[in-house]
N, C-alpha and C. Protein backbone atom coordinates (compact mmCIF):
# COMPACT_ATOMS: atom_id res chain seq x y z
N UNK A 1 37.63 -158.72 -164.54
CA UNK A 1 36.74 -159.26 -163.52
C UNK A 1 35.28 -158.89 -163.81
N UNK A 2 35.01 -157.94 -164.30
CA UNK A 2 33.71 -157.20 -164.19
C UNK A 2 32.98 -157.90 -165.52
N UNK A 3 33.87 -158.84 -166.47
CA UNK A 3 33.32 -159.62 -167.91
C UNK A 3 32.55 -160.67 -166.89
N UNK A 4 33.13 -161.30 -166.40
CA UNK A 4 32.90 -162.86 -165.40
C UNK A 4 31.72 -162.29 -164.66
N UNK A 5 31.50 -160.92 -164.00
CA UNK A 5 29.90 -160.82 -163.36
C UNK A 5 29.36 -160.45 -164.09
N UNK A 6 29.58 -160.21 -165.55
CA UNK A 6 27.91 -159.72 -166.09
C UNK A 6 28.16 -161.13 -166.88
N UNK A 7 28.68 -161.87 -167.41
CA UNK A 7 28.14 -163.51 -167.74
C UNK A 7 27.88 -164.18 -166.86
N UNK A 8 28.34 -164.36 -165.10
CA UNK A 8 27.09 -164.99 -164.64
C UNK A 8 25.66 -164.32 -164.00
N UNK A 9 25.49 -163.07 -164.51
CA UNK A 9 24.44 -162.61 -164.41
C UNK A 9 23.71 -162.69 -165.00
N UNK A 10 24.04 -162.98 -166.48
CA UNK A 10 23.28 -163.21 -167.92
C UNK A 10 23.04 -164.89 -167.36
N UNK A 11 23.78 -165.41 -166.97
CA UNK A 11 23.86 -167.19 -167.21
C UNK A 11 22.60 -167.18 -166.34
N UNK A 12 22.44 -166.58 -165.01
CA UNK A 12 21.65 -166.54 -164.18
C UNK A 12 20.40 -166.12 -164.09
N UNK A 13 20.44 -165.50 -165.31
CA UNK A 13 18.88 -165.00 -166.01
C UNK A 13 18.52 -166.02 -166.59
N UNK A 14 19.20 -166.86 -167.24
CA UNK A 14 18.95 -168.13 -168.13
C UNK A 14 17.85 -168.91 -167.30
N UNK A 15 18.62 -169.02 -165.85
CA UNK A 15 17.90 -170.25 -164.92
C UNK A 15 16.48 -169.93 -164.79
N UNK A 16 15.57 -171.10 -164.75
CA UNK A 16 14.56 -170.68 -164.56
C UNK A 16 13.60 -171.59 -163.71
N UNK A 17 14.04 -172.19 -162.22
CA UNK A 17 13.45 -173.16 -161.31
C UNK A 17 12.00 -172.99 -161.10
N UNK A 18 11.15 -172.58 -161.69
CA UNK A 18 9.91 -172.63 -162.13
C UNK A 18 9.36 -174.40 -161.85
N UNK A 19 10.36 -175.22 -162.31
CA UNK A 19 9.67 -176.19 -162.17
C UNK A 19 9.76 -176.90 -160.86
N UNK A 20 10.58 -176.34 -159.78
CA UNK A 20 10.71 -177.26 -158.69
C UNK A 20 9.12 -177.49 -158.18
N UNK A 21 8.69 -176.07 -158.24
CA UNK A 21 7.64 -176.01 -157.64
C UNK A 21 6.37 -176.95 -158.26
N UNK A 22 6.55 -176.79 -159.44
CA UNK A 22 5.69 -178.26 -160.66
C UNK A 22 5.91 -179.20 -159.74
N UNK A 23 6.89 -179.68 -159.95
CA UNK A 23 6.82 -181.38 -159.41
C UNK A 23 6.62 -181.44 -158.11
N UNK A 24 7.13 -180.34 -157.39
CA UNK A 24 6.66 -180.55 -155.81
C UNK A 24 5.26 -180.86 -156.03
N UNK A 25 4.24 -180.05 -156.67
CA UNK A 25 3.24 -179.85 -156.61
C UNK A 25 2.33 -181.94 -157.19
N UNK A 26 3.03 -182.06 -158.52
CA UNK A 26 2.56 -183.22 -158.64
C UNK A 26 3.00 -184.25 -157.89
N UNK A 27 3.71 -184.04 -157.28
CA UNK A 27 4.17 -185.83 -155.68
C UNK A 27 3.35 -184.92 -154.98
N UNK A 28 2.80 -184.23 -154.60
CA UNK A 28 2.11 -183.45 -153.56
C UNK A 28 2.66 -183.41 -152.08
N UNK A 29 3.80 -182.85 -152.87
CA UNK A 29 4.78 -182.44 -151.48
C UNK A 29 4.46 -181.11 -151.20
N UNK A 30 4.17 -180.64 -149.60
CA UNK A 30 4.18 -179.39 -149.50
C UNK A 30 6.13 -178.58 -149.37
N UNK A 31 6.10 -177.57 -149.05
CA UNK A 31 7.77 -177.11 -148.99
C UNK A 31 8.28 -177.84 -148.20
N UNK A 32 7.64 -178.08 -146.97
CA UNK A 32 8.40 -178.74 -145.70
C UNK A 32 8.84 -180.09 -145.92
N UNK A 33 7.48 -180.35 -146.34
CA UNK A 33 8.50 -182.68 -146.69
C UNK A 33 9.28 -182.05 -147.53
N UNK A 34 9.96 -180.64 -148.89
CA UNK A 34 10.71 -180.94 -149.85
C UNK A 34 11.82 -180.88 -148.73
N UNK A 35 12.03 -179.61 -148.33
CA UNK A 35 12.98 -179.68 -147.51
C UNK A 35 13.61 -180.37 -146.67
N UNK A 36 12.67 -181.11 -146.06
CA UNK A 36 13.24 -182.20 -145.13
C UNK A 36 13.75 -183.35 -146.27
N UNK A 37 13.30 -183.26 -147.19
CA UNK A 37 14.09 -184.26 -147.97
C UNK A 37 15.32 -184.20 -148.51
N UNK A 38 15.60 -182.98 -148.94
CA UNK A 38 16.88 -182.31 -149.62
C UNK A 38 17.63 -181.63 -148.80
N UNK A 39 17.22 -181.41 -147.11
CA UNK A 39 18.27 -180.85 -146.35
C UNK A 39 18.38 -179.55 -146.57
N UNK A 40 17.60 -178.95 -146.72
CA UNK A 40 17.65 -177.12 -146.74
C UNK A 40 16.39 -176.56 -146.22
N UNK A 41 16.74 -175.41 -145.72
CA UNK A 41 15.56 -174.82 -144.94
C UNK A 41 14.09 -174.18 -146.10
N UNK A 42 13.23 -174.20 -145.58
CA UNK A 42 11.91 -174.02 -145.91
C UNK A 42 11.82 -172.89 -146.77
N UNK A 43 12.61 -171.45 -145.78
CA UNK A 43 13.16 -170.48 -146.79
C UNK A 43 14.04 -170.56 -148.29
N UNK A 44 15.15 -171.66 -147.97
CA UNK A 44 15.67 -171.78 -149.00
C UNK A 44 14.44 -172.42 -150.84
N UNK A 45 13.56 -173.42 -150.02
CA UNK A 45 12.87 -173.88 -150.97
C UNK A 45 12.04 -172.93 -151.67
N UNK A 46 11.80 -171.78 -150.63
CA UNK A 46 10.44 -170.77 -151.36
C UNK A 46 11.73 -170.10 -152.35
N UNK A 47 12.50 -169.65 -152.11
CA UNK A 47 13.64 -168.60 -152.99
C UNK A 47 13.86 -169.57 -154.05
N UNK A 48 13.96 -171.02 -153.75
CA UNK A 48 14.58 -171.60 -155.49
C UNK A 48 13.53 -171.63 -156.08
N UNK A 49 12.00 -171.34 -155.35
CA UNK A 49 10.30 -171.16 -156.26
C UNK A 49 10.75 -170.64 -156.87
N UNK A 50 10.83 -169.34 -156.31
CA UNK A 50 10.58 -167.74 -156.73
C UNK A 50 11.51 -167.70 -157.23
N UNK A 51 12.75 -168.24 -157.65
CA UNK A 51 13.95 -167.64 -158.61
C UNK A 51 14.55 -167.15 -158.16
N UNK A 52 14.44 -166.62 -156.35
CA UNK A 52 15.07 -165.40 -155.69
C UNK A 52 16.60 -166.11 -155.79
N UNK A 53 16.93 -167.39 -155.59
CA UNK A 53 18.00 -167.98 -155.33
C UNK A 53 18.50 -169.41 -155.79
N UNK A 54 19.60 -169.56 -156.53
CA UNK A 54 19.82 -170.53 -157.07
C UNK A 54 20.50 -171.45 -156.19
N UNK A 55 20.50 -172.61 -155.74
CA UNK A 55 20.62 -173.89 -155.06
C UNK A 55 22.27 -174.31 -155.27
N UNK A 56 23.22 -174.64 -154.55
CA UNK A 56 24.41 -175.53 -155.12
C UNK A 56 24.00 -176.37 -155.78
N UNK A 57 25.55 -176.79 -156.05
CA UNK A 57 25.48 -178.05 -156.91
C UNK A 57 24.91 -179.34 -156.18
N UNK A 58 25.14 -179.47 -154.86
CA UNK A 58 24.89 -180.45 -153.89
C UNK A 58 23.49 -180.55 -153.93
N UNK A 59 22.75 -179.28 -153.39
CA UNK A 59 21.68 -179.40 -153.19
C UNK A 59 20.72 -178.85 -154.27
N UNK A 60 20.93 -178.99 -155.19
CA UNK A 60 20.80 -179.31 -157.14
C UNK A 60 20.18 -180.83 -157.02
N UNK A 61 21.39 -181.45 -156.75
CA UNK A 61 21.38 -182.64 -157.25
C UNK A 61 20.77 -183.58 -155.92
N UNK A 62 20.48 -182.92 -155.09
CA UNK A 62 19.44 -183.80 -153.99
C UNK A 62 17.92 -183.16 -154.30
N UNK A 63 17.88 -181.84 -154.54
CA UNK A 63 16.22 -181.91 -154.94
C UNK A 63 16.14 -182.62 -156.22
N UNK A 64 16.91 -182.75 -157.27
CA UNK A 64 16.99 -183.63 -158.23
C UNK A 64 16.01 -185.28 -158.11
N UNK A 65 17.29 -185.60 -156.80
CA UNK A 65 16.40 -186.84 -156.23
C UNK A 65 15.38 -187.27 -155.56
N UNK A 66 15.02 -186.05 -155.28
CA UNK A 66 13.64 -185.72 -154.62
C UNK A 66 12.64 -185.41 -155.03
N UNK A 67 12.97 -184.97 -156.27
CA UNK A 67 11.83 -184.41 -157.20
C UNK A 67 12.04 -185.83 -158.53
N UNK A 68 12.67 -186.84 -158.63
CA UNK A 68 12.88 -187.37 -159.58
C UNK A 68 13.03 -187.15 -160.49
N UNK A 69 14.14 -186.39 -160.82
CA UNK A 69 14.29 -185.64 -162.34
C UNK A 69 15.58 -185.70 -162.15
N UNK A 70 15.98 -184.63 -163.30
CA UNK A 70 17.96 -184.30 -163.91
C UNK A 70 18.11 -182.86 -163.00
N UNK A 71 19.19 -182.48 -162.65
CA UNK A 71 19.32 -181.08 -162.45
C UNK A 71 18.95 -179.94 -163.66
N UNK A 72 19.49 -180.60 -165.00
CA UNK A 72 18.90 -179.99 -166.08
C UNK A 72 17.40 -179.30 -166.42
N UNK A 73 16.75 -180.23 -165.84
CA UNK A 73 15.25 -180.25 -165.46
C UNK A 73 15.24 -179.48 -164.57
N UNK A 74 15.99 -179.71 -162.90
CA UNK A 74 15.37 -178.17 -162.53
C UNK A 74 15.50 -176.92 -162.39
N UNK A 75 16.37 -176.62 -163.24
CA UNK A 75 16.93 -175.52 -163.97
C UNK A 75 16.21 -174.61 -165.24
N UNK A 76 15.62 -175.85 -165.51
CA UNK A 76 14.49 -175.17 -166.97
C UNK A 76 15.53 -175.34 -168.34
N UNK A 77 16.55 -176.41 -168.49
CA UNK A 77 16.93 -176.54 -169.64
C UNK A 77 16.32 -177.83 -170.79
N UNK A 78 15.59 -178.50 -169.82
CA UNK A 78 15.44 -179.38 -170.45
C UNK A 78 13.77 -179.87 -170.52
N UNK A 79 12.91 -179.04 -170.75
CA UNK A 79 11.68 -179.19 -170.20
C UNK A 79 11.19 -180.43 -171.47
N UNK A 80 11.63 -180.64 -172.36
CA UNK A 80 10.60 -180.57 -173.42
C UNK A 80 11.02 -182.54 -172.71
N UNK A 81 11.69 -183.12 -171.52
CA UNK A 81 11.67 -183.90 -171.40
C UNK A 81 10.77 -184.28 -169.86
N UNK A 82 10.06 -183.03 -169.84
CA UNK A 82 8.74 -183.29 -168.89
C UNK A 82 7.92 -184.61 -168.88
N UNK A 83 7.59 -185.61 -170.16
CA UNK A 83 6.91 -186.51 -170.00
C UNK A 83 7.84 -187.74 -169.73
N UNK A 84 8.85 -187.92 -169.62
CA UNK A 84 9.58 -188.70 -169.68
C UNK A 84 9.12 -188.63 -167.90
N UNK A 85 9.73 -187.68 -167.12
CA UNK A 85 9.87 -187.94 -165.71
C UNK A 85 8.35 -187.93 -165.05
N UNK A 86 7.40 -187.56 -165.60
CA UNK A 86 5.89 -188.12 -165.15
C UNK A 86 5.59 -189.82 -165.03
N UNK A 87 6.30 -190.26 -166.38
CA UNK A 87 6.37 -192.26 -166.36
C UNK A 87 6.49 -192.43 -164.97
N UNK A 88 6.02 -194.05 -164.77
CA UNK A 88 6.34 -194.46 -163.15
C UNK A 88 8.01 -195.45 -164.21
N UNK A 89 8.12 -195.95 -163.18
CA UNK A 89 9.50 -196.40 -163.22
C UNK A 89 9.59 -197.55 -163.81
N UNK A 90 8.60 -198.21 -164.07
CA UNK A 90 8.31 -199.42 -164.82
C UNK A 90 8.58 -199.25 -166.55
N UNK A 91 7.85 -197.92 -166.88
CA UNK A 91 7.74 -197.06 -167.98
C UNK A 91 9.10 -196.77 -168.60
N UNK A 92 9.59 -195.59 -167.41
CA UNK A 92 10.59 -195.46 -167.30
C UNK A 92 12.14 -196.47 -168.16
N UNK A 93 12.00 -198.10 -167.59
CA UNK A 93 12.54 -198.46 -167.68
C UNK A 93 12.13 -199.61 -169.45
N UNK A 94 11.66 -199.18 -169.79
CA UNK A 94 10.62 -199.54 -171.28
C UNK A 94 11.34 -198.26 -172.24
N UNK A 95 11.47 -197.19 -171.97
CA UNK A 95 11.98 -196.04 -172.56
C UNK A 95 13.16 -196.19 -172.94
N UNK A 96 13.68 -196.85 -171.98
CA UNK A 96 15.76 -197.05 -171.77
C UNK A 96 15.85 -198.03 -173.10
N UNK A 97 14.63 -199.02 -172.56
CA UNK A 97 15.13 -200.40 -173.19
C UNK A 97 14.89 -200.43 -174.85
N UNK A 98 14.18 -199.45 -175.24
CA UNK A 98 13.44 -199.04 -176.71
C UNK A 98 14.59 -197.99 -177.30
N UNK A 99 15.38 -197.05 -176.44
CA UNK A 99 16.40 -195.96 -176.51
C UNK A 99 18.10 -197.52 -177.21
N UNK A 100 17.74 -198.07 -176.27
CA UNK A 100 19.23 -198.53 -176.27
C UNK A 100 19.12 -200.03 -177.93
N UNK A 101 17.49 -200.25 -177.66
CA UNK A 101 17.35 -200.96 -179.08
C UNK A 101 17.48 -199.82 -180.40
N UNK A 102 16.93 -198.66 -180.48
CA UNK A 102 17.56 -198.13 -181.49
C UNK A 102 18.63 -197.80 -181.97
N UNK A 103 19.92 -197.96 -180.53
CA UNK A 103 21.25 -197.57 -180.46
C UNK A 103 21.41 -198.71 -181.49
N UNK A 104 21.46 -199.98 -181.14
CA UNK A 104 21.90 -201.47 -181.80
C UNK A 104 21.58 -201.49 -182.98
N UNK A 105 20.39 -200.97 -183.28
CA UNK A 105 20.03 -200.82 -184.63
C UNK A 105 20.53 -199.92 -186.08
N UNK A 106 21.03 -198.41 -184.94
CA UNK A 106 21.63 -197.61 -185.61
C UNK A 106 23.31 -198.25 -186.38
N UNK A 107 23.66 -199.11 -184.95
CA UNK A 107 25.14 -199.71 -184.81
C UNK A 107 25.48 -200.85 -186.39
N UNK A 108 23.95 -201.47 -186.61
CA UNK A 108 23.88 -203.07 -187.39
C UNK A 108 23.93 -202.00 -188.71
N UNK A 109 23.75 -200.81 -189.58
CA UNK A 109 23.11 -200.65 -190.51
C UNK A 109 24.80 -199.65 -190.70
C-alpha cells in the first residue's frame, strides 16, 4: 500500500495547474465567472491556482471547457501546444484541416 502513496505523490508533483490561471487570465475571467462556469466554489479555483489541490476528473474536464483547452493542458503536460488554443476557432479549424491533409498524404506515398 505505502508503493501506491508515494507514486501518487510523485505523480502529483508532476501536476502543475499553473496554467488555469493563464487562460483565466487571457478570456479575462476573474475566479468567480470561472467558477460559476465549471460549478465549483471560488475556493476550489484559488487551490487548483496555487497547486494546493487537484480538481476531479469531472471538473478537469469542465474547466477544460471553460478555459478552451485539453485537460492535458491544464495539468501542464502539454504546454508546448499553447498556440494552438490561443487560435479563434476559425483558425482552429484550418489546423485540423492542414493536420488531416498531411494524414492523406502520408496515406498516398
Amino acid at each position: 500500500m505505502r508503493n501506491d502513496v508515494e507514486k501518487y505523490n510523485k505523480t502529483r508533483e508532476k501536476i502543475n495547474m499553473s496554467n488555469i490561471k493563464k487562460l483565466r487570465k487571457e478570456l479575462d475571467y476573474n475566479q468567480t465567472k470561472l467558477q460559476h462556469k465549471v460549478g465549483v466554489s471560488e475556493s476550489s479555483i484559488q487551490a487548483y491556482e496555487q497547486n494546493v489541490k487537484i480538481p476531479s476528473l469531472v471538473n478537469a474536464y469542465n474547466l477544460a471547457d471553460a478555459l478552451n483547452c485539453s485537460i492535458d493542458f491544464i495539468v501542464g503536460r502539454i504546454n508546448e501546444l499553447e498556440n494552438y488554443y490561443k487560435l479563434s476557432k476559425e483558425n482552429k479549424t484550418k489546423v485540423i484541416q492542414y493536420i488531416n491533409k498531411l494524414h492523406h498524404e502520408e496515406k498516398e506515398k
